[in-house]
C-alpha atoms as a PDB file:
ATOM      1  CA  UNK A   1      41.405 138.307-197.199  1.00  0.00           C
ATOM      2  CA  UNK A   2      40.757 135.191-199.173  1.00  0.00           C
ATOM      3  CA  UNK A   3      39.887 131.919-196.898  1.00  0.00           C
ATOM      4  CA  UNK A   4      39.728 129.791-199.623  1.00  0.00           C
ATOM      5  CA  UNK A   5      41.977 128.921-202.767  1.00  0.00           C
ATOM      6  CA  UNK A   6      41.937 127.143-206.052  1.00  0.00           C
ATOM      7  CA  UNK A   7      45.194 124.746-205.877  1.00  0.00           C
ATOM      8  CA  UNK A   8      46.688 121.849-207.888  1.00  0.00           C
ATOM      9  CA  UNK A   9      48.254 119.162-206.329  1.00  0.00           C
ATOM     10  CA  UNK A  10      48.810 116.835-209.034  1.00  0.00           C
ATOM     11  CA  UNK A  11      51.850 115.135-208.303  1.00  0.00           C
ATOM     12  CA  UNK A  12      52.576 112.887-204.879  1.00  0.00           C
ATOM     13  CA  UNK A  13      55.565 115.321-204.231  1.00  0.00           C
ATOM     14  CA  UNK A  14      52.922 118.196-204.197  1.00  0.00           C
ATOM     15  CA  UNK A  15      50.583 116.487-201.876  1.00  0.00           C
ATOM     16  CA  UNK A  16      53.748 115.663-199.334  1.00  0.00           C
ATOM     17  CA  UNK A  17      54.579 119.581-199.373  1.00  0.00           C
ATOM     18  CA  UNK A  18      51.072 120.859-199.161  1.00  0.00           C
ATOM     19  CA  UNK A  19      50.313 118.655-195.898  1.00  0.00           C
ATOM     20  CA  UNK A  20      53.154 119.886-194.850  1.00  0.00           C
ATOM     21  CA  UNK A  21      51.984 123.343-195.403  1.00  0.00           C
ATOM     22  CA  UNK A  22      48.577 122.880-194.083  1.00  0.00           C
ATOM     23  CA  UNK A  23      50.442 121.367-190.905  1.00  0.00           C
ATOM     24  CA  UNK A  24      52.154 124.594-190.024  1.00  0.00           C
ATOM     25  CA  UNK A  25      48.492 126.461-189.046  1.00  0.00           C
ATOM     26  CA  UNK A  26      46.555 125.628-185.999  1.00  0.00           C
ATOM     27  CA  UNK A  27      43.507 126.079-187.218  1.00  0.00           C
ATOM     28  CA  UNK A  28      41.529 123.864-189.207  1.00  0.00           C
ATOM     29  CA  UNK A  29      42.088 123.189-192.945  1.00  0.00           C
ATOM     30  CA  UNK A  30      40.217 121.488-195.440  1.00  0.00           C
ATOM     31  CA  UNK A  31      39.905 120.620-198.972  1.00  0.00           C
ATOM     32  CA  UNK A  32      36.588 120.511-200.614  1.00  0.00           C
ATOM     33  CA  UNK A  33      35.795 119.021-203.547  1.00  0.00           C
ATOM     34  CA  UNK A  34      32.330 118.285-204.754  1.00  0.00           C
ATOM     35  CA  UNK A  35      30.529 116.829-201.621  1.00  0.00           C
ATOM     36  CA  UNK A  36      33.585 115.554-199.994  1.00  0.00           C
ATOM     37  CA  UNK A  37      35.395 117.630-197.500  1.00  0.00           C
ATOM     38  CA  UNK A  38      38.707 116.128-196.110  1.00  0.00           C
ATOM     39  CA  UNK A  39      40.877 117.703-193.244  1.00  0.00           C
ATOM     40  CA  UNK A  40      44.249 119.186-195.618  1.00  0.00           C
ATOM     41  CA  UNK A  41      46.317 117.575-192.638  1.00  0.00           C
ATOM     42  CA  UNK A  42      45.899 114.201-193.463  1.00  0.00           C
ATOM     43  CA  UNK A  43      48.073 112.844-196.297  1.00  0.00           C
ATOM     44  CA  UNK A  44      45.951 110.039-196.572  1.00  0.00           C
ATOM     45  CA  UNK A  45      42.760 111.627-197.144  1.00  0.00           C
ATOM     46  CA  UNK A  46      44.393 113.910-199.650  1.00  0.00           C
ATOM     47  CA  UNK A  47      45.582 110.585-201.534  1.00  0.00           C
ATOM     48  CA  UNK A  48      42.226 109.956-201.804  1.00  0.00           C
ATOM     49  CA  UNK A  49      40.958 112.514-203.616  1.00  0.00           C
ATOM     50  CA  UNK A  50      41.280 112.624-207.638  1.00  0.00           C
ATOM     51  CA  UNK A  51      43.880 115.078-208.459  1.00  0.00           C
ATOM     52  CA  UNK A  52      44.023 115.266-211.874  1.00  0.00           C
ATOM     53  CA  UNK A  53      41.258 118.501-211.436  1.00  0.00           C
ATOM     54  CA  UNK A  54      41.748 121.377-209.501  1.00  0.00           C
ATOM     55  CA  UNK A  55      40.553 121.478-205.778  1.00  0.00           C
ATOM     56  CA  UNK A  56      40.062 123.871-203.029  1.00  0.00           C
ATOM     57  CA  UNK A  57      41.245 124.087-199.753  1.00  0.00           C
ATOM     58  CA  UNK A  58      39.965 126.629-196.819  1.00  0.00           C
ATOM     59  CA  UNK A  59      41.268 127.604-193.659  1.00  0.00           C
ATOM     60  CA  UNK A  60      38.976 128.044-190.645  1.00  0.00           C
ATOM     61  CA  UNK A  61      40.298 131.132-189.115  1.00  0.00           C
ATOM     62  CA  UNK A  62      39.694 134.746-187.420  1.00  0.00           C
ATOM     63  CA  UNK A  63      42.771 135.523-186.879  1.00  0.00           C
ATOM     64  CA  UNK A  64      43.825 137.808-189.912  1.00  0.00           C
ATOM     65  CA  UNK A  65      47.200 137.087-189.510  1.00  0.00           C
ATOM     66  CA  UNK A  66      46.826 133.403-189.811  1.00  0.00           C
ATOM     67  CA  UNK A  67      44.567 134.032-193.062  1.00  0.00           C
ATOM     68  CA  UNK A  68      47.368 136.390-194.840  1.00  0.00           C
ATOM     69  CA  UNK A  69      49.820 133.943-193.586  1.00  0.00           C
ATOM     70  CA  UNK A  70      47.408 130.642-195.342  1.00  0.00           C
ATOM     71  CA  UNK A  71      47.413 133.027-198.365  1.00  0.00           C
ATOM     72  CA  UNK A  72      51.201 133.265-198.715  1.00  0.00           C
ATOM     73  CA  UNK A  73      52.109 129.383-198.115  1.00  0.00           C
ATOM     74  CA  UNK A  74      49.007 128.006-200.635  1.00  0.00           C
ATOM     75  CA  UNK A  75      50.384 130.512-203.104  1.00  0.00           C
ATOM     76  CA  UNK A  76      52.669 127.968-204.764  1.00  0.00           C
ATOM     77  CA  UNK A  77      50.150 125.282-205.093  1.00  0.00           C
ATOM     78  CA  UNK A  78      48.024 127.379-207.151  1.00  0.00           C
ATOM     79  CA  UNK A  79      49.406 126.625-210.477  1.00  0.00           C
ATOM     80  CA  UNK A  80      49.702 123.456-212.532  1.00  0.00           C
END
C-alpha cells in the first residue's frame, strides 16, 4: 500500500476538489514539497504552494482500509 503519491494540482479548480478529497479521511494529510510540509486540508496553505511542479501528498494512517481508500480518491490528481 502506497502512503504517499505524486499529484498535480495545477489549476484552482484542482486544488478546491483535492481539499475536498483530503477532507473526507480522518487522519492526517499532508503535502510535502521541498522543506515545506502543509496539512492537504487547508485550501489556503495549498494556495500557497507553487503548483506549476508536481507535489506529494501523504496520508498518516494504519488503518489499511483508509490507505487503499487515500489511494483510490488521489488517483485522479495524479496526472497533468
Amino acid at each position: 500500500m502506497r502512503t504517499k503519491m505524486t499529484i498535480y494540482l495545477n489549476q484552482v479548480e484542482r486544488v478546491k476538489e483535492f481539499v475536498e478529497a483530503a477532507n473526507k479521511f480522518e487522519s492526517d494529510v499532508d503535502i510535502l514539497m521541498g522543506r515545506y510540509i502543509v496539512d492537504a486540508k487547508s485550501i489556503l496553505g495549498v494556495l500557497s504552494l507553487d503548483l506549476s511542479t508536481a507535489i506529494e501528498v501523504q496520508i498518516h494512517s494504519d488503518n489499511p482500509e483508509e490507505v487503499t481508500y487515500f489511494n483510490s480518491v488521489m488517483i485522479p490528481f495524479e496526472t497533468i
